[in-house]
N, C-alpha and C. Protein backbone atom coordinates (compact mmCIF):
# COMPACT_ATOMS: atom_id res chain seq x y z
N UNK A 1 55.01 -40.99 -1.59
CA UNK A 1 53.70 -40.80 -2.16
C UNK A 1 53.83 -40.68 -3.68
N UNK A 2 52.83 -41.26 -4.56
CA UNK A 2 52.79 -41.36 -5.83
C UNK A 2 52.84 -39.75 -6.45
N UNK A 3 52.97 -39.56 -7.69
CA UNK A 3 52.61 -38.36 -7.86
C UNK A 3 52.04 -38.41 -9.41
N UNK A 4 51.11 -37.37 -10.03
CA UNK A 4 50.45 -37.48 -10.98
C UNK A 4 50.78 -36.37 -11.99
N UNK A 5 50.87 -36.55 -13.07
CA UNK A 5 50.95 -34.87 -13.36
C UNK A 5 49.68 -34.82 -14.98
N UNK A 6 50.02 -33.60 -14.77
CA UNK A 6 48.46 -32.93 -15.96
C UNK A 6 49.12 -31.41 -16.57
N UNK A 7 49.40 -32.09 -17.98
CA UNK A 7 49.70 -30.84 -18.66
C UNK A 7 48.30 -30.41 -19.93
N UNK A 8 48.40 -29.19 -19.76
CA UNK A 8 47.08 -28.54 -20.44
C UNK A 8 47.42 -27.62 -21.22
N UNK A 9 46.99 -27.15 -21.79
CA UNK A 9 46.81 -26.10 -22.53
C UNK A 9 45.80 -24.55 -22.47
N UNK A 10 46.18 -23.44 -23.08
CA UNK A 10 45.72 -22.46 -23.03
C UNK A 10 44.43 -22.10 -24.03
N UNK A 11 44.99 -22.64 -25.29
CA UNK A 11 44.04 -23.20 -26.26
C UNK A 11 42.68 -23.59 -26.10
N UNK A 12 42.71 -24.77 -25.38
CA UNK A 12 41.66 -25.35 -24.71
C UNK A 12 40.46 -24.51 -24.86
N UNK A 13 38.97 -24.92 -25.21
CA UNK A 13 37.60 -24.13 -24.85
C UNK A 13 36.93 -24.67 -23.59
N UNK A 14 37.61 -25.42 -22.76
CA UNK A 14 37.08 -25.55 -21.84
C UNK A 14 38.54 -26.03 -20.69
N UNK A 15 38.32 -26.12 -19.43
CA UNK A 15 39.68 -26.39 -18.24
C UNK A 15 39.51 -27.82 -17.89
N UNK A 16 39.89 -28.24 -18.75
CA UNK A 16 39.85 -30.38 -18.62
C UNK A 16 40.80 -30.41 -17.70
N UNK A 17 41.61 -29.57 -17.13
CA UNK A 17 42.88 -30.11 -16.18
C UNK A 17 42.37 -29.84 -14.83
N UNK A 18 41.20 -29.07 -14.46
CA UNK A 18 40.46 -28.26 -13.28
C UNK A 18 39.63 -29.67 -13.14
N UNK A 19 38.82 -30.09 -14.04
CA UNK A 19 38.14 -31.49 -13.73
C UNK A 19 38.59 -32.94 -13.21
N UNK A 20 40.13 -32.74 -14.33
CA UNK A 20 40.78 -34.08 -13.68
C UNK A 20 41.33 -34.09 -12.11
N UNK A 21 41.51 -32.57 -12.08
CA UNK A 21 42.03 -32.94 -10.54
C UNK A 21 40.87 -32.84 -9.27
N UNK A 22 39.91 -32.30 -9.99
CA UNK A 22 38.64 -32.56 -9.11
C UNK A 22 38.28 -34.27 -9.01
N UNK A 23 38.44 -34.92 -10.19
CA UNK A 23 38.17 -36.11 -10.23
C UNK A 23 39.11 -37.06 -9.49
N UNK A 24 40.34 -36.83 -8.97
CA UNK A 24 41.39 -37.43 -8.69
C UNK A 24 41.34 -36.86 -6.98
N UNK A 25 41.04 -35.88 -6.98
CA UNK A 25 40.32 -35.40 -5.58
C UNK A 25 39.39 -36.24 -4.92
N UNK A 26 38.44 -36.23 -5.50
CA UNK A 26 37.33 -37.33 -4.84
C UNK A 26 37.46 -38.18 -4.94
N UNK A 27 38.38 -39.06 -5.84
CA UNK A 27 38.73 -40.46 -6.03
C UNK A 27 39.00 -41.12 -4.49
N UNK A 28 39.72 -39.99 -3.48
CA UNK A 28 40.49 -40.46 -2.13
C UNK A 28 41.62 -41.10 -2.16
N UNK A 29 42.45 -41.23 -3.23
CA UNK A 29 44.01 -42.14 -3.65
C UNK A 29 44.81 -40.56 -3.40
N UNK A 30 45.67 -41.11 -2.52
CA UNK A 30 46.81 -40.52 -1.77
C UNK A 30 47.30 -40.17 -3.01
N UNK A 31 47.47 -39.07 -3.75
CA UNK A 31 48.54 -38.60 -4.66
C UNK A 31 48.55 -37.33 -4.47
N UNK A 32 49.99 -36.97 -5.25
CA UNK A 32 50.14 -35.21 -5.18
C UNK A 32 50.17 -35.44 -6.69
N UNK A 33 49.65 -34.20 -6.68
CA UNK A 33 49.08 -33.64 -8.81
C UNK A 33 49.84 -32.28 -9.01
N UNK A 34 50.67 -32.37 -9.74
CA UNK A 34 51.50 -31.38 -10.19
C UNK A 34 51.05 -31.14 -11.74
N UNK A 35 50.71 -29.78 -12.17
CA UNK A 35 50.29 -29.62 -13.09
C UNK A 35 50.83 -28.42 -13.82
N UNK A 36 51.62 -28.81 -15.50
CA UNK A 36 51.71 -27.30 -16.00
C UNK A 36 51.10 -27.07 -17.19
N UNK A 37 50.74 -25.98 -17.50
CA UNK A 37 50.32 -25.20 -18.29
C UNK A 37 51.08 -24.49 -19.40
N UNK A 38 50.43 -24.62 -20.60
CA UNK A 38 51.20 -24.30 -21.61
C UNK A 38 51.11 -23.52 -22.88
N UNK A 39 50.93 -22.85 -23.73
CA UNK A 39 50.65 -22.12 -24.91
C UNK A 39 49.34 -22.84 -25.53
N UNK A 40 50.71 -24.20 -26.64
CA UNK A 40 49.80 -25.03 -27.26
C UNK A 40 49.62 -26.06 -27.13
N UNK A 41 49.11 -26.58 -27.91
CA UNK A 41 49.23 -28.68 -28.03
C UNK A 41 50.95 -28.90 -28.25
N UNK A 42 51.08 -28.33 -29.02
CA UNK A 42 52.60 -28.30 -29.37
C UNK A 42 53.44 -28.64 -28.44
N UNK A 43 53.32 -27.77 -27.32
CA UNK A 43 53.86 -27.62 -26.12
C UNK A 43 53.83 -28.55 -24.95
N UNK A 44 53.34 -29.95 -25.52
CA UNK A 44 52.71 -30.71 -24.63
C UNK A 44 54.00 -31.48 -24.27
N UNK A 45 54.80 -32.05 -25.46
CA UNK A 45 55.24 -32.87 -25.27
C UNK A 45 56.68 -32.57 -23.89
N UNK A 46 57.50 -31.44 -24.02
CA UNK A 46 57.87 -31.00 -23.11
C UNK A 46 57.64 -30.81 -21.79
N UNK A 47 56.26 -30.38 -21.85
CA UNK A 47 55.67 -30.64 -20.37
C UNK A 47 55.75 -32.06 -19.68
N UNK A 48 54.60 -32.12 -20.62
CA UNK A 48 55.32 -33.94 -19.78
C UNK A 48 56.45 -34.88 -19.63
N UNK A 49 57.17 -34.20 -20.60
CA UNK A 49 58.38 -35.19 -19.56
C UNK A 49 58.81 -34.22 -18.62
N UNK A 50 59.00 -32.68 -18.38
CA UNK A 50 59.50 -31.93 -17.51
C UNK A 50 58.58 -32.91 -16.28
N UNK A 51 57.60 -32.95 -16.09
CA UNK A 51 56.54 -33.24 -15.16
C UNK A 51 57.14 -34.83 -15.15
N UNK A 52 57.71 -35.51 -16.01
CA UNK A 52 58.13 -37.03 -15.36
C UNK A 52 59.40 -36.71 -14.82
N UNK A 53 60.14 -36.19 -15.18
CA UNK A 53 61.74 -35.65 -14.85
C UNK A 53 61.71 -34.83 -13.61
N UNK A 54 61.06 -34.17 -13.95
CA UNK A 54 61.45 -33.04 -12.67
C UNK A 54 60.35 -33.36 -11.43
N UNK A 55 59.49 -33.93 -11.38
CA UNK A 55 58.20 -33.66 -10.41
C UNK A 55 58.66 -35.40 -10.06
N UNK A 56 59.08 -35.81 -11.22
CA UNK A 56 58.54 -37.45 -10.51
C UNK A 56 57.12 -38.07 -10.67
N UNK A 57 56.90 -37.46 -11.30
CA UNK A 57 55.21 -37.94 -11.82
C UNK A 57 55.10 -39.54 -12.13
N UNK A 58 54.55 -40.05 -11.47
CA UNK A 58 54.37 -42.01 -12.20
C UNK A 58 53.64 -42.12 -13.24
N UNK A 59 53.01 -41.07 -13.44
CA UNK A 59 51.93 -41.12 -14.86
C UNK A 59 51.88 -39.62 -15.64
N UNK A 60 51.25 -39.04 -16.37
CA UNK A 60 51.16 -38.13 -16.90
C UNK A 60 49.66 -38.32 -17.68
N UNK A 61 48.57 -36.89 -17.73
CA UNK A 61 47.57 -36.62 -18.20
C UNK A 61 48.00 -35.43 -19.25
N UNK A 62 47.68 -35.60 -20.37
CA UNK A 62 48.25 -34.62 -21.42
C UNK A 62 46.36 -34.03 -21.80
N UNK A 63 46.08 -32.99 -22.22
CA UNK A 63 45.51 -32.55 -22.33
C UNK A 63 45.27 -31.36 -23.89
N UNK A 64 44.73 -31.65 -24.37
CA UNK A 64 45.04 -30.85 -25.65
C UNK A 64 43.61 -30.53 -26.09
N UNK A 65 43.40 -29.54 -26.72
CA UNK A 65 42.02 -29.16 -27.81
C UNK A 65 42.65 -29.27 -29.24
N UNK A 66 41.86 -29.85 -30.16
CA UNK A 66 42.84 -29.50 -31.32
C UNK A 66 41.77 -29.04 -32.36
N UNK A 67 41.60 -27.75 -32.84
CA UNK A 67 40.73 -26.88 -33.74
C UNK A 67 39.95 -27.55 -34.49
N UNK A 68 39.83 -26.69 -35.72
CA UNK A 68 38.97 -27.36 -36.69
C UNK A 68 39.58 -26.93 -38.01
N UNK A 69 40.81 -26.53 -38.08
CA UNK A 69 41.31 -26.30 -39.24
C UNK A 69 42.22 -27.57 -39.15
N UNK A 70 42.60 -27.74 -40.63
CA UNK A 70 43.51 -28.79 -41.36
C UNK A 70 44.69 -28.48 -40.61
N UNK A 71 45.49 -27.77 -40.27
CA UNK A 71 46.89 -27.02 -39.59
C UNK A 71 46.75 -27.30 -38.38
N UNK A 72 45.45 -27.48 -37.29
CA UNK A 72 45.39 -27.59 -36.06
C UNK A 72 45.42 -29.22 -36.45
N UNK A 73 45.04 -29.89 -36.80
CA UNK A 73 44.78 -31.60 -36.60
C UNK A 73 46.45 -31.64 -37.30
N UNK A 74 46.89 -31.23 -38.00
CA UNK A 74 48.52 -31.50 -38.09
C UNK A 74 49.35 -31.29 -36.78
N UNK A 75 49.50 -30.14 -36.36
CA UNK A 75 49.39 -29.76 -34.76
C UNK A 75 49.56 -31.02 -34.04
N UNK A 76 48.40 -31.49 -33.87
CA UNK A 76 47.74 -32.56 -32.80
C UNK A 76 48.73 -33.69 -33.12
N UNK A 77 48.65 -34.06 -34.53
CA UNK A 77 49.94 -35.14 -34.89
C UNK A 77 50.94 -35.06 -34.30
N UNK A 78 51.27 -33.73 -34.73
CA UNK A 78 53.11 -33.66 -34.24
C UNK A 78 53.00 -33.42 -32.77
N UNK A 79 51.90 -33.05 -32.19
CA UNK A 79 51.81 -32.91 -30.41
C UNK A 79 52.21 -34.53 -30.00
N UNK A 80 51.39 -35.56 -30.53
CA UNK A 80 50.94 -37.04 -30.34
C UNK A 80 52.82 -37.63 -30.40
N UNK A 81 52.87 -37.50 -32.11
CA UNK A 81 54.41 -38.03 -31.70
C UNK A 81 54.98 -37.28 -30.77
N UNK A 82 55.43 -36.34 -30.53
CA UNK A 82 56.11 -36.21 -29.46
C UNK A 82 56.05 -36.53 -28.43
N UNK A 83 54.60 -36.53 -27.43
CA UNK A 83 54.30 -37.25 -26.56
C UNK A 83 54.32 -39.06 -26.95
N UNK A 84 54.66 -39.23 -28.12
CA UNK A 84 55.13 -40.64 -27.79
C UNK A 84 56.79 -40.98 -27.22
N UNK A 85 57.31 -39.86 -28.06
CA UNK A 85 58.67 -40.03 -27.83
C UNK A 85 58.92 -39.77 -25.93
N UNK A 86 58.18 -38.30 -26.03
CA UNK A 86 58.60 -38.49 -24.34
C UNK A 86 57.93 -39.97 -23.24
N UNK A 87 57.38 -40.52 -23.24
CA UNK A 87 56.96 -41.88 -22.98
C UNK A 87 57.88 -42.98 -22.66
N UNK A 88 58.51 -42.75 -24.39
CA UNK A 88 59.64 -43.77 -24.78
C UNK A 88 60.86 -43.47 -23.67
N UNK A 89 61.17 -42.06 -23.58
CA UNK A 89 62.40 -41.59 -23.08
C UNK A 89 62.14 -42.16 -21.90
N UNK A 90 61.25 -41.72 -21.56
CA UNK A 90 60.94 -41.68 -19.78
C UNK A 90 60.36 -42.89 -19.68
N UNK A 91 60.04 -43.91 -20.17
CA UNK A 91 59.42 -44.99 -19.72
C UNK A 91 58.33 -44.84 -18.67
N UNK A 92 57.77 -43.80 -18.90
CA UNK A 92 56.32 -43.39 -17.95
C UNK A 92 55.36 -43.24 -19.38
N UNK A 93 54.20 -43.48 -18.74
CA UNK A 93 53.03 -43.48 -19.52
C UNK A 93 52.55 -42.23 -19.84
N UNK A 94 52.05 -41.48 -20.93
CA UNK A 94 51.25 -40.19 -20.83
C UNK A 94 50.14 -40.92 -21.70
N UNK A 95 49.16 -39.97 -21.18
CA UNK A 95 47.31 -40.01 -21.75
C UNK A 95 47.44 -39.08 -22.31
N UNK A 96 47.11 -39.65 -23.51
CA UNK A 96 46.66 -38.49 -24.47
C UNK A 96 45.42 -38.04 -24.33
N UNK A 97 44.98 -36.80 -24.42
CA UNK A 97 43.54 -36.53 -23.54
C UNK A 97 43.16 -35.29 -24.90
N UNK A 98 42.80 -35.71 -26.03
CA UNK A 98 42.82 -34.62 -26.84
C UNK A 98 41.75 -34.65 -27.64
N UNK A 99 41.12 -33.54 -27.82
CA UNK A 99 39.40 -33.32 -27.97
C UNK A 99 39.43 -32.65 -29.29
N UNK A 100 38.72 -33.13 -30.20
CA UNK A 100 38.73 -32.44 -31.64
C UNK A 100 37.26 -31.85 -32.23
N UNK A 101 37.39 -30.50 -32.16
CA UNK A 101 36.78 -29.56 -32.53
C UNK A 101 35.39 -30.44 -33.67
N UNK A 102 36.59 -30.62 -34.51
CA UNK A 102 35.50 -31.43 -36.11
C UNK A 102 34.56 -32.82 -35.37
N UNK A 103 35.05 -33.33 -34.24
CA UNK A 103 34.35 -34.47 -33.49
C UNK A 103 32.98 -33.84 -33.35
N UNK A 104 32.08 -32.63 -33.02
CA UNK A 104 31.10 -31.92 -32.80
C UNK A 104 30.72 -30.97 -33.75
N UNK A 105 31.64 -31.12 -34.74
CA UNK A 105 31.06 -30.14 -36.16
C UNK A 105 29.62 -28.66 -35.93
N UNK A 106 30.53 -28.15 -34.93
CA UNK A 106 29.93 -26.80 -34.64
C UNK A 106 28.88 -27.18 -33.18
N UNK A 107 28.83 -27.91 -32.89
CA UNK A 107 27.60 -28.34 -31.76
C UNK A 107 28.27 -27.95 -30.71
N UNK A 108 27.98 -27.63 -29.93
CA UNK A 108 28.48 -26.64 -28.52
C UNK A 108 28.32 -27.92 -27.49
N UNK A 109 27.13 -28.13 -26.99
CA UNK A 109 26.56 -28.62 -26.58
C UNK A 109 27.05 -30.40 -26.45
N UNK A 110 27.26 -31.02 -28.09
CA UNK A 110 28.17 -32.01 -27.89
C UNK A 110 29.45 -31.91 -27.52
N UNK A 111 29.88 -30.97 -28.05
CA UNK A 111 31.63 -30.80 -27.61
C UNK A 111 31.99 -30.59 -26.06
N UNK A 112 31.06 -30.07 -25.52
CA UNK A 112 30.72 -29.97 -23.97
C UNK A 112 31.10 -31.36 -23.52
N UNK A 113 30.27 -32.02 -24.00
CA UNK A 113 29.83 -33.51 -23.68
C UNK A 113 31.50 -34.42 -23.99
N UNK A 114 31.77 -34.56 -25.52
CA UNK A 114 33.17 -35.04 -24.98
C UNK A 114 34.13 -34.75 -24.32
N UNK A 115 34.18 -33.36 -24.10
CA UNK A 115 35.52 -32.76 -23.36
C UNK A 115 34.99 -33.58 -22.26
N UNK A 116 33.69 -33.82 -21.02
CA UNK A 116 33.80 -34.09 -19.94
C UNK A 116 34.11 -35.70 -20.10
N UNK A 117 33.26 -36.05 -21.04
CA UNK A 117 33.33 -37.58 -20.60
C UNK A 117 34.68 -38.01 -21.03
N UNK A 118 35.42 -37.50 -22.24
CA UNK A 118 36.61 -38.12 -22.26
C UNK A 118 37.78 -37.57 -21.02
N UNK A 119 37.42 -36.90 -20.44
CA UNK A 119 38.16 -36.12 -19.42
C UNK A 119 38.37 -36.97 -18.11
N UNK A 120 36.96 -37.10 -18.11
CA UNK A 120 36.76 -37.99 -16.46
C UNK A 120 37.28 -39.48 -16.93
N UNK A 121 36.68 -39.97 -18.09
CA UNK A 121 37.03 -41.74 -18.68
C UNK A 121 38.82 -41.47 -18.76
N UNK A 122 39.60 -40.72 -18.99
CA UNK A 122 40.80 -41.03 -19.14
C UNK A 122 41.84 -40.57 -17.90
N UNK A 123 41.25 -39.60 -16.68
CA UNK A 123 41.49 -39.68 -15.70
C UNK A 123 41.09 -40.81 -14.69
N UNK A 124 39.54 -41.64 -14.82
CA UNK A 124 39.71 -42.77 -13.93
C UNK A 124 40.79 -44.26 -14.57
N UNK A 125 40.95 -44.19 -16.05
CA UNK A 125 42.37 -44.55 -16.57
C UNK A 125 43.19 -44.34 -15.93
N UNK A 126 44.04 -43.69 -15.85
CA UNK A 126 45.00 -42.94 -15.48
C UNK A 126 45.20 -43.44 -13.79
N UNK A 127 43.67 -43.56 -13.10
CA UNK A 127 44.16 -43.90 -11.69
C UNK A 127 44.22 -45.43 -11.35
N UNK A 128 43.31 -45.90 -12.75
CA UNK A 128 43.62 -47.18 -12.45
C UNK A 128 44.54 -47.82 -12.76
N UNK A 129 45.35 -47.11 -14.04
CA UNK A 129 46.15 -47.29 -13.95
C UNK A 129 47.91 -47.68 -13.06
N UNK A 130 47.52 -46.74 -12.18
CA UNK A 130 48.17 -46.81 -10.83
C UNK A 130 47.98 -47.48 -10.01
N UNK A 131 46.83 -47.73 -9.63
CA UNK A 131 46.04 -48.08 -8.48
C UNK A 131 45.38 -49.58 -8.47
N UNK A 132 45.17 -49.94 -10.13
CA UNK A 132 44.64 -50.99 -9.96
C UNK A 132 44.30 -51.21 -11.34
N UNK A 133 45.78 -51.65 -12.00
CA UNK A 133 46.21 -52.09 -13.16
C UNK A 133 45.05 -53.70 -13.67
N UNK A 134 44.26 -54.04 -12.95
CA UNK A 134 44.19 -55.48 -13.43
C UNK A 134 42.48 -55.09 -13.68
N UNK A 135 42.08 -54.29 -13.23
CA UNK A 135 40.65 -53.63 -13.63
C UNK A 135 40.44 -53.20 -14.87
N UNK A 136 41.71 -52.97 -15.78
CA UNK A 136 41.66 -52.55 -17.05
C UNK A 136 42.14 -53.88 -17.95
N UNK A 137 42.64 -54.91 -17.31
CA UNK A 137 42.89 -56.01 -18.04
C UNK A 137 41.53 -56.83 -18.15
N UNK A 138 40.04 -56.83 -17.04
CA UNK A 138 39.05 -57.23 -16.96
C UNK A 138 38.09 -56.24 -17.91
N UNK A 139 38.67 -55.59 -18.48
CA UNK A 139 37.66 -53.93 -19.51
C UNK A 139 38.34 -54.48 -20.69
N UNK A 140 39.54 -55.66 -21.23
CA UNK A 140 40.14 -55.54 -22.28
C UNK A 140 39.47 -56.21 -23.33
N UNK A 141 39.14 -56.07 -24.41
CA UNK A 141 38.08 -56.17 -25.29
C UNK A 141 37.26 -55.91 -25.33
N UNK A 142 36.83 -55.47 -24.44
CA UNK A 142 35.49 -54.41 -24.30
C UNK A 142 35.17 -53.25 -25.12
N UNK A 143 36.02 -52.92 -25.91
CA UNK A 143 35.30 -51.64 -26.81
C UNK A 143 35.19 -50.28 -25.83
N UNK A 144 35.57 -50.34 -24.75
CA UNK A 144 35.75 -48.93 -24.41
C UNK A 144 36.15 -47.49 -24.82
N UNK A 145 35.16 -46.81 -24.88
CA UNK A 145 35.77 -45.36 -25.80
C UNK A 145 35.36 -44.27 -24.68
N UNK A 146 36.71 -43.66 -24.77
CA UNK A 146 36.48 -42.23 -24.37
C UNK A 146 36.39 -40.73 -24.70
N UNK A 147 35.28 -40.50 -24.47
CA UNK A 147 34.12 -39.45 -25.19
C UNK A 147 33.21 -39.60 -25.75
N UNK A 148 32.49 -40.85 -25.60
CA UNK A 148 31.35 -40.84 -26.38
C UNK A 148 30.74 -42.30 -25.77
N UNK A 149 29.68 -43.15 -25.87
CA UNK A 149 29.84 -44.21 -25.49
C UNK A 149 30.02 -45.73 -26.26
N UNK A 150 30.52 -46.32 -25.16
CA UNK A 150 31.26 -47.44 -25.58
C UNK A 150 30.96 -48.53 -27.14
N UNK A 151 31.83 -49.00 -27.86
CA UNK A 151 30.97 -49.67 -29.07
C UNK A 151 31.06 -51.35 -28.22
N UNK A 152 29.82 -51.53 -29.47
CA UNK A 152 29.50 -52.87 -29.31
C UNK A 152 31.02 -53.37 -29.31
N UNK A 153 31.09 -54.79 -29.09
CA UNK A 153 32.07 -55.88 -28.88
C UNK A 153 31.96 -57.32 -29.28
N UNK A 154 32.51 -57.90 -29.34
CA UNK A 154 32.33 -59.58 -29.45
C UNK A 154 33.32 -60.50 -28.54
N UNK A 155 32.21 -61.28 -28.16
CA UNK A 155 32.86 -61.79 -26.93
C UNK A 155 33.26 -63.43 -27.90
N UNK A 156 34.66 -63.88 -27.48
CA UNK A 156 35.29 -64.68 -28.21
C UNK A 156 35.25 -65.85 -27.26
N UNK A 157 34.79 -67.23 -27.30
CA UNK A 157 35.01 -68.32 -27.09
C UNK A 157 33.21 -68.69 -26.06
């Protein structure tokens, strides 16, 4: 059986890792979801490869909030490379799943709004990824964004 994993954070103003596995729940795709939890963003990159290394995970959901100070979006950088490097190591994929405070410039209410939609849009990623890799090659140029909705596009030929 496949297995999935979802590393999160404590940080977080909302539990994006409680949704994805609700979402991966109802999806009905046979997987086991191993998930850890962690301080910071910082802390991400470790997780996920522990979670490709040790669990066997075929994919990885990374999960991060990243503030609204200048020091937290540096943070988020050095979270990002690292989760590139673990990727590289492990030749498994991680989603970066990371929600920025300044994206909603104090709005509650919007920030609500991206945490879910980029949450659920990069977890049904994530399964199609697995599940049905060629559904995202039929979405490619499409302008798809997650957290907000999709931009216009231009269709070529």
């Amino acid at each position: 059986m496949r297995s999935i994993g979802i590393a999160d954070t404590m940080f977080a103003k909302a539990d994006m890792a409680a949704l994805a596995i609700k979402i991966i729940n109802e999806s009905g795709k046979r997987l086991k979801i191993f998930r850890a939890t962690v301080p910071g963003i910082k802390d991400l990159p470790v997780a996920a490869k522990k979670l490709v290394e040790e669990k066997k995970c075929s994919i990885v959901l990374a999960f991060g909030m990243v503030g609204r100070e200048e020091i937290d979006e540096v943070c988020a950088h050095e979270a990002n490379i690292g989760l590139i490097q673990a990727e590289l190591l492990s030749n498994t994929h991680i989603l970066k799943v990371f929600v920025h405070e300044r994206e909603a410039l104090g709005n509650t209410k919007k920030l609500l709004s991206i945490l879910k939609d980029r949450t659920i849009k990069h977890t049904k990623n994530a399964l199609d990824m697995l599940f049905a890799p060629a559904s995202l090659t039929a979405r490619a140029g499409t302008a798809q964004r997650q957290g907000s909705e999709n931009e216009k596009y231009f269709k070529l030929g």
